[in-house]
C-alpha atoms as a PDB file:
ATOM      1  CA  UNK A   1     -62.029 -49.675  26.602  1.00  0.00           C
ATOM      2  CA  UNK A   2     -64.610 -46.889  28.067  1.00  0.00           C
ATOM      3  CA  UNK A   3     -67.583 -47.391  31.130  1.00  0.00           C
ATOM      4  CA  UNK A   4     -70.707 -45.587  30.450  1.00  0.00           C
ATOM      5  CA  UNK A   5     -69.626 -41.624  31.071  1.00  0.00           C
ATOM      6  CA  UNK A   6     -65.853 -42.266  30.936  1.00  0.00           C
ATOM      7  CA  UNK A   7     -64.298 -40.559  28.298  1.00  0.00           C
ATOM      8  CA  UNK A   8     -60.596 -41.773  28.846  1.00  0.00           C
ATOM      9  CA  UNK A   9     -59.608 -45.217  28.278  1.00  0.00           C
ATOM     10  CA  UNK A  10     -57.366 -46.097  30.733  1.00  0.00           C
ATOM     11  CA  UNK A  11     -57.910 -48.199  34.033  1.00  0.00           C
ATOM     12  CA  UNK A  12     -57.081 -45.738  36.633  1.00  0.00           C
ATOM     13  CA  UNK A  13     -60.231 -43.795  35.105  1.00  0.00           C
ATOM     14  CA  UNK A  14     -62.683 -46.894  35.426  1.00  0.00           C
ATOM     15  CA  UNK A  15     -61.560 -47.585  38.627  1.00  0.00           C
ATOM     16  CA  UNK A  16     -62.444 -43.920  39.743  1.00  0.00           C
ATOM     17  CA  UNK A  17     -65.537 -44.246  38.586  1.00  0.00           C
ATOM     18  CA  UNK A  18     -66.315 -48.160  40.334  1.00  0.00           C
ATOM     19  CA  UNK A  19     -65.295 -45.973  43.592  1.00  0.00           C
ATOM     20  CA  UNK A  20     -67.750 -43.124  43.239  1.00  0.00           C
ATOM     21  CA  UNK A  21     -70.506 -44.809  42.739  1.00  0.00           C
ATOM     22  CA  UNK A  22     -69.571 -47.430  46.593  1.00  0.00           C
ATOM     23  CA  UNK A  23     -71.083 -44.520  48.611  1.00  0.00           C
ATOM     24  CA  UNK A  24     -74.286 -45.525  50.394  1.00  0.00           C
ATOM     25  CA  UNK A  25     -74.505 -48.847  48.259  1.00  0.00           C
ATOM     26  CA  UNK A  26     -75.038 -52.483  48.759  1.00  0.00           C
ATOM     27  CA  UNK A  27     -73.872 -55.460  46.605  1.00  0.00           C
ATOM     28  CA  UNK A  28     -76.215 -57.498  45.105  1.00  0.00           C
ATOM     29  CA  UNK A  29     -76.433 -60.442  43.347  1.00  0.00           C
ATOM     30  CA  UNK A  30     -79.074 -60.356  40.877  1.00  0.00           C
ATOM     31  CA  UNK A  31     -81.885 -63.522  40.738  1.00  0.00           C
ATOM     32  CA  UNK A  32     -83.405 -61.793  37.167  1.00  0.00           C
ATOM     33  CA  UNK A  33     -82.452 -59.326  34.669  1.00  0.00           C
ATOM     34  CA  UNK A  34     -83.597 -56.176  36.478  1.00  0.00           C
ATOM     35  CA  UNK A  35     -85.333 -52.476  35.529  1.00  0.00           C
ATOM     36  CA  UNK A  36     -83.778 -50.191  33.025  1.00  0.00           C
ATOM     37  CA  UNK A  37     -80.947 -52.598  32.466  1.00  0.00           C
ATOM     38  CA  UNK A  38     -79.352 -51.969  36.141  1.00  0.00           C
ATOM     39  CA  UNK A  39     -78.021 -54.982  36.242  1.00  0.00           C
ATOM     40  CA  UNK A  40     -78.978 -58.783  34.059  1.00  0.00           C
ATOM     41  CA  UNK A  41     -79.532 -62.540  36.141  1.00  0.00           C
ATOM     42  CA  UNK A  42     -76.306 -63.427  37.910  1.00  0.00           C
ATOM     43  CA  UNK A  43     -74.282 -60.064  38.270  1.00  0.00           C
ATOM     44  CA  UNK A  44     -73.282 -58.911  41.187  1.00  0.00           C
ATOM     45  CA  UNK A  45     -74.274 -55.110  41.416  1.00  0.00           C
ATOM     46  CA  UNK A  46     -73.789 -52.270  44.093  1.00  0.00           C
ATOM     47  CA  UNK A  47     -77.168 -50.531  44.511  1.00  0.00           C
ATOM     48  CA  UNK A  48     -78.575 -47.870  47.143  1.00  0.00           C
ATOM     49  CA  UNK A  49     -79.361 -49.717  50.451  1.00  0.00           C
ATOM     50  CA  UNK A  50     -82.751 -47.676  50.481  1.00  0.00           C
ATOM     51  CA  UNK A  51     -83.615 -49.611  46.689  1.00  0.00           C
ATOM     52  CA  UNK A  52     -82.516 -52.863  47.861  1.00  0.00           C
ATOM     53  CA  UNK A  53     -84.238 -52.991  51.542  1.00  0.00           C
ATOM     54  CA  UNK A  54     -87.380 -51.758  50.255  1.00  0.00           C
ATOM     55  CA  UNK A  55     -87.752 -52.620  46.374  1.00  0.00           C
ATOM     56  CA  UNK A  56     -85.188 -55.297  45.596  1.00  0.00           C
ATOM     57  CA  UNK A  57     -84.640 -57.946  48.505  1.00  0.00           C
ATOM     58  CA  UNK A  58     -88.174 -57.985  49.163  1.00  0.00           C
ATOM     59  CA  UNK A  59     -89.361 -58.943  45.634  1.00  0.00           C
ATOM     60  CA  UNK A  60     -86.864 -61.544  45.588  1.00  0.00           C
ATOM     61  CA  UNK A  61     -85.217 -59.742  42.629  1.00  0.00           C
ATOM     62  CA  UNK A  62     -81.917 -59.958  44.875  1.00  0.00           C
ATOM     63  CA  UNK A  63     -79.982 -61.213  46.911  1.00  0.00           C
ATOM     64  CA  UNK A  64     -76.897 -59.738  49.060  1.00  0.00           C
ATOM     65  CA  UNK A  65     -73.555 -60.579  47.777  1.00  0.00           C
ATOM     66  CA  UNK A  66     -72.240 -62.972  50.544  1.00  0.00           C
ATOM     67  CA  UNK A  67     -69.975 -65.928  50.461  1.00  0.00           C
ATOM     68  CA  UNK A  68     -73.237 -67.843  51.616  1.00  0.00           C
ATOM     69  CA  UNK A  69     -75.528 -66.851  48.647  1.00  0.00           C
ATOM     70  CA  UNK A  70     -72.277 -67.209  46.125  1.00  0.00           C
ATOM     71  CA  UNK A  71     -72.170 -70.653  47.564  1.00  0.00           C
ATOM     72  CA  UNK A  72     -75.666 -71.475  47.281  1.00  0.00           C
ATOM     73  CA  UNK A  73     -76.140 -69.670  43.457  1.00  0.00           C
ATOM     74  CA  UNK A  74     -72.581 -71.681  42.516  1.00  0.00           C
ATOM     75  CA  UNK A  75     -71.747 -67.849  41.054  1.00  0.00           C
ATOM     76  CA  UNK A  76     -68.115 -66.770  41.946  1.00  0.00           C
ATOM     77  CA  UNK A  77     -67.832 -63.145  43.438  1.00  0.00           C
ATOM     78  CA  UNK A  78     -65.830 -61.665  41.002  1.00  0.00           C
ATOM     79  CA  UNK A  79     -63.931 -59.186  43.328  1.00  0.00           C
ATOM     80  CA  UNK A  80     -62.492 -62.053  45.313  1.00  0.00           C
ATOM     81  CA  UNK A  81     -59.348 -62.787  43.959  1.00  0.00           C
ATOM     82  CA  UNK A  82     -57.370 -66.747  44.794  1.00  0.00           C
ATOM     83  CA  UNK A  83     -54.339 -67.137  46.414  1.00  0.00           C
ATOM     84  CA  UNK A  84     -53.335 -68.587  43.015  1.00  0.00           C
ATOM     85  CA  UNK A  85     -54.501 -65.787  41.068  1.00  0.00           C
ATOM     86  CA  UNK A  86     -52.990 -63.326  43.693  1.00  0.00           C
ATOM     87  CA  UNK A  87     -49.598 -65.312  43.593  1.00  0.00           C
ATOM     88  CA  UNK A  88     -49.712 -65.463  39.595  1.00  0.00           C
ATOM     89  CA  UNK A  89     -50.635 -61.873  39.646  1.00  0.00           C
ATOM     90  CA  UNK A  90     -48.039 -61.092  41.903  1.00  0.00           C
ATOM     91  CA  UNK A  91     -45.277 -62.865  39.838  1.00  0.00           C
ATOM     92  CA  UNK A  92     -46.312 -61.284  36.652  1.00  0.00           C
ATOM     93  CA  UNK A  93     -45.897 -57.652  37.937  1.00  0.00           C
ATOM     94  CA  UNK A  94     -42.914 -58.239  39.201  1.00  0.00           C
ATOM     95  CA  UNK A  95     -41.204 -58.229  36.143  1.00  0.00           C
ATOM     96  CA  UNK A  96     -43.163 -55.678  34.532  1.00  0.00           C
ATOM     97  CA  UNK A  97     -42.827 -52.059  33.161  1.00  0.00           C
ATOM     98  CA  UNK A  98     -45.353 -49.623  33.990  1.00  0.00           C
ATOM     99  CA  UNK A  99     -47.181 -49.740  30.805  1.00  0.00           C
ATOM    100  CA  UNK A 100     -47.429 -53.287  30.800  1.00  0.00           C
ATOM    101  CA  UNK A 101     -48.754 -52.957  34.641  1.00  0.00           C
ATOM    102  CA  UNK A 102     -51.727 -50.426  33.350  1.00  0.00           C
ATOM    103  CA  UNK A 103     -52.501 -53.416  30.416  1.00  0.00           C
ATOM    104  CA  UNK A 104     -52.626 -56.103  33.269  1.00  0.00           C
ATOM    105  CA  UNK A 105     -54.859 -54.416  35.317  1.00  0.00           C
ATOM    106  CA  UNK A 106     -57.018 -53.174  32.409  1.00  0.00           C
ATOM    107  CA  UNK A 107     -57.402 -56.811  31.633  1.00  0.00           C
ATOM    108  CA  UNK A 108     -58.139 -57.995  34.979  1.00  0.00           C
ATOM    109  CA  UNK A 109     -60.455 -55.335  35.470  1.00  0.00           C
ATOM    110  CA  UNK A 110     -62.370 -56.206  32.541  1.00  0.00           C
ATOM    111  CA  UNK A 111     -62.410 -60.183  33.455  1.00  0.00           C
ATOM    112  CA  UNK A 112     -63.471 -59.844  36.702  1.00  0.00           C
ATOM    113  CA  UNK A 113     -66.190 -57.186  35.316  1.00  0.00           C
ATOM    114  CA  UNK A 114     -67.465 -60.298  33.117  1.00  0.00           C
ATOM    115  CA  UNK A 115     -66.758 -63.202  34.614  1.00  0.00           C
ATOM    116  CA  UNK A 116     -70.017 -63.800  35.677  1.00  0.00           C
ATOM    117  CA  UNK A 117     -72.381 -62.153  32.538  1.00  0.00           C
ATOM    118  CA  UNK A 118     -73.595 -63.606  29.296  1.00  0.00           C
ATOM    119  CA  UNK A 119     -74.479 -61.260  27.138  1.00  0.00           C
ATOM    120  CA  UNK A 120     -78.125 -61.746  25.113  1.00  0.00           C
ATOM    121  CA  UNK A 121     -78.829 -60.650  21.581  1.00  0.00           C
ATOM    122  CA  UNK A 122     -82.394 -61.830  20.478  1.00  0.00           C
ATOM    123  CA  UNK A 123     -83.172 -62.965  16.937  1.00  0.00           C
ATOM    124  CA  UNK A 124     -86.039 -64.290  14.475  1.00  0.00           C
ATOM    125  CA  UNK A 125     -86.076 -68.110  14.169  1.00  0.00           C
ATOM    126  CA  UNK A 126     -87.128 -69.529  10.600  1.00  0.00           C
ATOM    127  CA  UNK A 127     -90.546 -71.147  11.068  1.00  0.00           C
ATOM    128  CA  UNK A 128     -90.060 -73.972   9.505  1.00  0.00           C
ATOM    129  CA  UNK A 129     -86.833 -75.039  12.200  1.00  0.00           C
ATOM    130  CA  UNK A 130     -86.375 -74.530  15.905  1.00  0.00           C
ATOM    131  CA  UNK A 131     -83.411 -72.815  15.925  1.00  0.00           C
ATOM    132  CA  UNK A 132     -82.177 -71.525  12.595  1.00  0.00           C
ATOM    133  CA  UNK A 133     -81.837 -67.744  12.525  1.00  0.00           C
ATOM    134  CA  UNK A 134     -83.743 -66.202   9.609  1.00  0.00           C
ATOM    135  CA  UNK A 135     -83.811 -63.899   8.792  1.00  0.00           C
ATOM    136  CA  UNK A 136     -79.953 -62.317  10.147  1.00  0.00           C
ATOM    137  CA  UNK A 137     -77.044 -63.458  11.828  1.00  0.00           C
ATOM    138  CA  UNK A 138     -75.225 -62.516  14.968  1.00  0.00           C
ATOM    139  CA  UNK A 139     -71.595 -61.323  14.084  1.00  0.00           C
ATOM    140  CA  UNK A 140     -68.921 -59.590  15.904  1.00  0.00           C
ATOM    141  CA  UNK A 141     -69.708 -56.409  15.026  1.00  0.00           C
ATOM    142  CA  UNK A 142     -73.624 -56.883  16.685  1.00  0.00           C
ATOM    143  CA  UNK A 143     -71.027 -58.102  19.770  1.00  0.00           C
ATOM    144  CA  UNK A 144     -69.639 -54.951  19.744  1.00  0.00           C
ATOM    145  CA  UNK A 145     -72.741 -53.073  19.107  1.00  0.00           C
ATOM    146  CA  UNK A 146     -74.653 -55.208  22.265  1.00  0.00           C
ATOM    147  CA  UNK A 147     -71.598 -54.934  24.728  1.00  0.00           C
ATOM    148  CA  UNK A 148     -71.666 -51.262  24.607  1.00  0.00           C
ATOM    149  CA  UNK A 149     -75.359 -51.349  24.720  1.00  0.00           C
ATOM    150  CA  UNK A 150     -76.279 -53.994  27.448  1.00  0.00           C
ATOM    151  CA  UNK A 151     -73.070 -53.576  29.661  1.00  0.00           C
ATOM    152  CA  UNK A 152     -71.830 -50.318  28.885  1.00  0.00           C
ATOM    153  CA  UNK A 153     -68.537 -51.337  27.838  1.00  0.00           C
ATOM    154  CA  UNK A 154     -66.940 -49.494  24.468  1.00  0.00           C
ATOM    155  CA  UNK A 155     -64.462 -50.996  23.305  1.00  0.00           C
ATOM    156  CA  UNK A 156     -61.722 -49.245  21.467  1.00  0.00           C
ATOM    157  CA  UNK A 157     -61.087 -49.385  17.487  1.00  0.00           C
ATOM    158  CA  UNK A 158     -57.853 -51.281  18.229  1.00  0.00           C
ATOM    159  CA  UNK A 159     -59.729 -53.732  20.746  1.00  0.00           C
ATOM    160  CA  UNK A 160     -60.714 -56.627  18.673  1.00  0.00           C
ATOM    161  CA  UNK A 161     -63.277 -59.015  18.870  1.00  0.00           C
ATOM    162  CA  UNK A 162     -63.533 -62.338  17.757  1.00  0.00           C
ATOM    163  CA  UNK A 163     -66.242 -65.021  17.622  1.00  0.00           C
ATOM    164  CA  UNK A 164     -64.247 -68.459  19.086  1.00  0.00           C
ATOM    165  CA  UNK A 165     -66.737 -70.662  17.006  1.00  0.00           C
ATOM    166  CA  UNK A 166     -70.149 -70.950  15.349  1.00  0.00           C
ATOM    167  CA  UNK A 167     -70.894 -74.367  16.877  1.00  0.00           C
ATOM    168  CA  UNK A 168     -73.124 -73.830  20.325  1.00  0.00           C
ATOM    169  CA  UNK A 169     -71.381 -74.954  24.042  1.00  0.00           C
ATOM    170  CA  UNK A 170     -72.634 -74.976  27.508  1.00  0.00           C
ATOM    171  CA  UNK A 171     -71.189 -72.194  29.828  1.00  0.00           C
ATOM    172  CA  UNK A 172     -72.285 -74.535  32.671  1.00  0.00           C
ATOM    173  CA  UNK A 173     -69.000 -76.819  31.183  1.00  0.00           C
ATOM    174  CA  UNK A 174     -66.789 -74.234  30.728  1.00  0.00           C
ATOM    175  CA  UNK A 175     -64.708 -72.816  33.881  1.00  0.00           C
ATOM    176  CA  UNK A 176     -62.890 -69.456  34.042  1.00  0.00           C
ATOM    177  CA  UNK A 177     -59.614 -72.308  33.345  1.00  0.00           C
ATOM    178  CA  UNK A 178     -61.072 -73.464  30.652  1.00  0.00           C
ATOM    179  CA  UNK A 179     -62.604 -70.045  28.887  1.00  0.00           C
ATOM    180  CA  UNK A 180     -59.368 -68.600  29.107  1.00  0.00           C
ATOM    181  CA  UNK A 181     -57.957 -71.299  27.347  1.00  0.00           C
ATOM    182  CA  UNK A 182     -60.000 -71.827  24.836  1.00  0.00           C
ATOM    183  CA  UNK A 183     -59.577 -67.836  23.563  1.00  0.00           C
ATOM    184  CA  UNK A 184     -56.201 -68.396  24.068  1.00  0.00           C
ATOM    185  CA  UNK A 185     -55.825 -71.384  21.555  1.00  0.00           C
ATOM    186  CA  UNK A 186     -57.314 -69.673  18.341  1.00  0.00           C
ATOM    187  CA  UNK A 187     -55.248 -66.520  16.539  1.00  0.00           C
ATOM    188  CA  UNK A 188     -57.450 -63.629  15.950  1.00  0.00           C
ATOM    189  CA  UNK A 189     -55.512 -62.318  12.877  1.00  0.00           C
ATOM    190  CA  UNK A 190     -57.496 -59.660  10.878  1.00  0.00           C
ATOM    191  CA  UNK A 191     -61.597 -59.260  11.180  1.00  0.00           C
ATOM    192  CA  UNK A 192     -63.812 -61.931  12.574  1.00  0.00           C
ATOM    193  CA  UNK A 193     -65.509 -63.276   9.722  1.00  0.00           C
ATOM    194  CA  UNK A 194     -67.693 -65.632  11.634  1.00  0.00           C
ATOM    195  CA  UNK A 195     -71.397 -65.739  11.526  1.00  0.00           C
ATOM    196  CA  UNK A 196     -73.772 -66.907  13.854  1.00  0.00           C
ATOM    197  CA  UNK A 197     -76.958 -68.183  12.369  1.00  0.00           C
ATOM    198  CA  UNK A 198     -78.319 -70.602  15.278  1.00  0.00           C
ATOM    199  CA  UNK A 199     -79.841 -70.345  18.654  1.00  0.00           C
ATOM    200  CA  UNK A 200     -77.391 -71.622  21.719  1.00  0.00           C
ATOM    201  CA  UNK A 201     -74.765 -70.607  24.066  1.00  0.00           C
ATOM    202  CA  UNK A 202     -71.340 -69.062  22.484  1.00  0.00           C
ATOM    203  CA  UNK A 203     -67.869 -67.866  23.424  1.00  0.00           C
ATOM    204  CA  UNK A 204     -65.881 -64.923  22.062  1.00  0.00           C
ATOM    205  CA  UNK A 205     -62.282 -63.261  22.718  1.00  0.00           C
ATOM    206  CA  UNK A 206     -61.882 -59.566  23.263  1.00  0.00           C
ATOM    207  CA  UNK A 207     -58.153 -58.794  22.390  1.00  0.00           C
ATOM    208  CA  UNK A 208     -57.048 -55.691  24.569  1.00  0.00           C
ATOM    209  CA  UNK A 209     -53.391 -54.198  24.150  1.00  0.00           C
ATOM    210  CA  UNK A 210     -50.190 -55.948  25.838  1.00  0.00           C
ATOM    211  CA  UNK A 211     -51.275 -59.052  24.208  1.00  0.00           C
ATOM    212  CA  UNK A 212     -53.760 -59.923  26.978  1.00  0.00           C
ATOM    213  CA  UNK A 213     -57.234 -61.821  26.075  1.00  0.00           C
ATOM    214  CA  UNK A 214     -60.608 -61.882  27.771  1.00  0.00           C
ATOM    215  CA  UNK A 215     -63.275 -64.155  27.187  1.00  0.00           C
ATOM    216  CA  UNK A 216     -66.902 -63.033  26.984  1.00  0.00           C
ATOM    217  CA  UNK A 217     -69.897 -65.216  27.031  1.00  0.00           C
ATOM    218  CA  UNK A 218     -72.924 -64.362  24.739  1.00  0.00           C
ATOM    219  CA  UNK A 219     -76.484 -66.489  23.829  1.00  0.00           C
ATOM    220  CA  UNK A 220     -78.104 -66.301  21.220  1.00  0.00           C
ATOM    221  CA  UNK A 221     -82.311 -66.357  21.971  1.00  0.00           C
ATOM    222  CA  UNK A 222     -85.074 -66.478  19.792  1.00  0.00           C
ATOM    223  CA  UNK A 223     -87.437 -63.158  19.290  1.00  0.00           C
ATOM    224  CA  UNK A 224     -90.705 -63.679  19.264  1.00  0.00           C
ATOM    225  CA  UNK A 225     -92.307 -61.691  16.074  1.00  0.00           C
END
């Protein structure tokens, strides 16, 4: 799994880069998808103070990342980790090897890094429905394609992705709990083979090494032509 302008694949890289770029910054939570893809509705983003006192916070683009506005925007900050998650965490290193350690925190990384994005691909609707995709579909390959793309995220040839279903759900039902579950229940054996071909709200599974999963939210939205 590579960040934009990392050329290794391993956490201790990604987390270098998350610290460079802390100097001078804010965090942000974001109220709409913002300019030149900086940052989409509902993530929580570290800007220059300069771009958020002048530019950002005053257009109501954003708003700081504090347990008040997390609160009020019912978004959780996703580098605040439980006292269950901490004790869980805590227990599983504990009887880990080094390599399994690195896999661990890769996966963490990337959860946290998602928990609160959905990823959008746009398509045509048919005319003559109000939801049916026509023509295309949305596969796991367009996933893959759109993840590196939107959130700068590549994933690895071994990293697989899988599509959980092609019936729509509501990510305002689904809980971390429950999206980890739900990856969790369905074996991602071989290629995805599922196609999208309706608008709504979807869930897929990346599949990282160590045997950990992590869910990731997409939409599917209609293009205008």
């Amino acid at each position: 799994m590579r960040r934009a302008g990392i050329r290794a694949a391993t956490p201790l890289h990604i987390c270098a880069q998350l610290s460079k770029r802390r100097g001078h910054t804010v965090r942000l939570i974001a109220l709409e998808d913002l300019p030149h893809g900086k940052a989409y509705e509902g993530d929580v983003v570290r800007v220059k103070a300069g771009y958020a006192r002048n530019y950002l916070i005053p257009e109501k683009k954003a708003v700081y990342a504090t347990p008040q506005n997390f609160e009020r925007l019912q978004i959780v900050d996703p580098d605040v980790e439980t006292e269950e998650q901490r004790i869980a965490r805590l227990q599983r290193e504990s009887s880990m090897s080094k390599k399994d350690e690195e896999y661990l925190k890769q996966a963490d990384m990337l959860k946290r890094f998602l928990r609160n994005k959905v990823l959008k691909l746009w398509r045509v609707v048919d005319p003559n429905t109000t939801d049916v995709l026509h023509p295309g579909v949305v596969n796991a390959e367009n996933l893959r394609e759109k993840l590196g793309k939107q959130l700068k995220i590549d994933l690895e040839p071994s990293e697989k992705l899988h599509i959980y279903s092609d019936t729509p759900l509501l990510h305002s039902e689904l809980d971390e709990n429950k999206q980890q579950t739900l990856v969790d229940s369905f074996t991602t054996d071989g290629e995805c083979d599922i196609e999208i071909k309706r608008l709504g709200e979807y869930l897929a599974k990346i599949s990282l090494p160590g045997g950990y999963s992590v869910p990731l939210k997409f939409q599917v939205l209609q293009r205008v032509p």
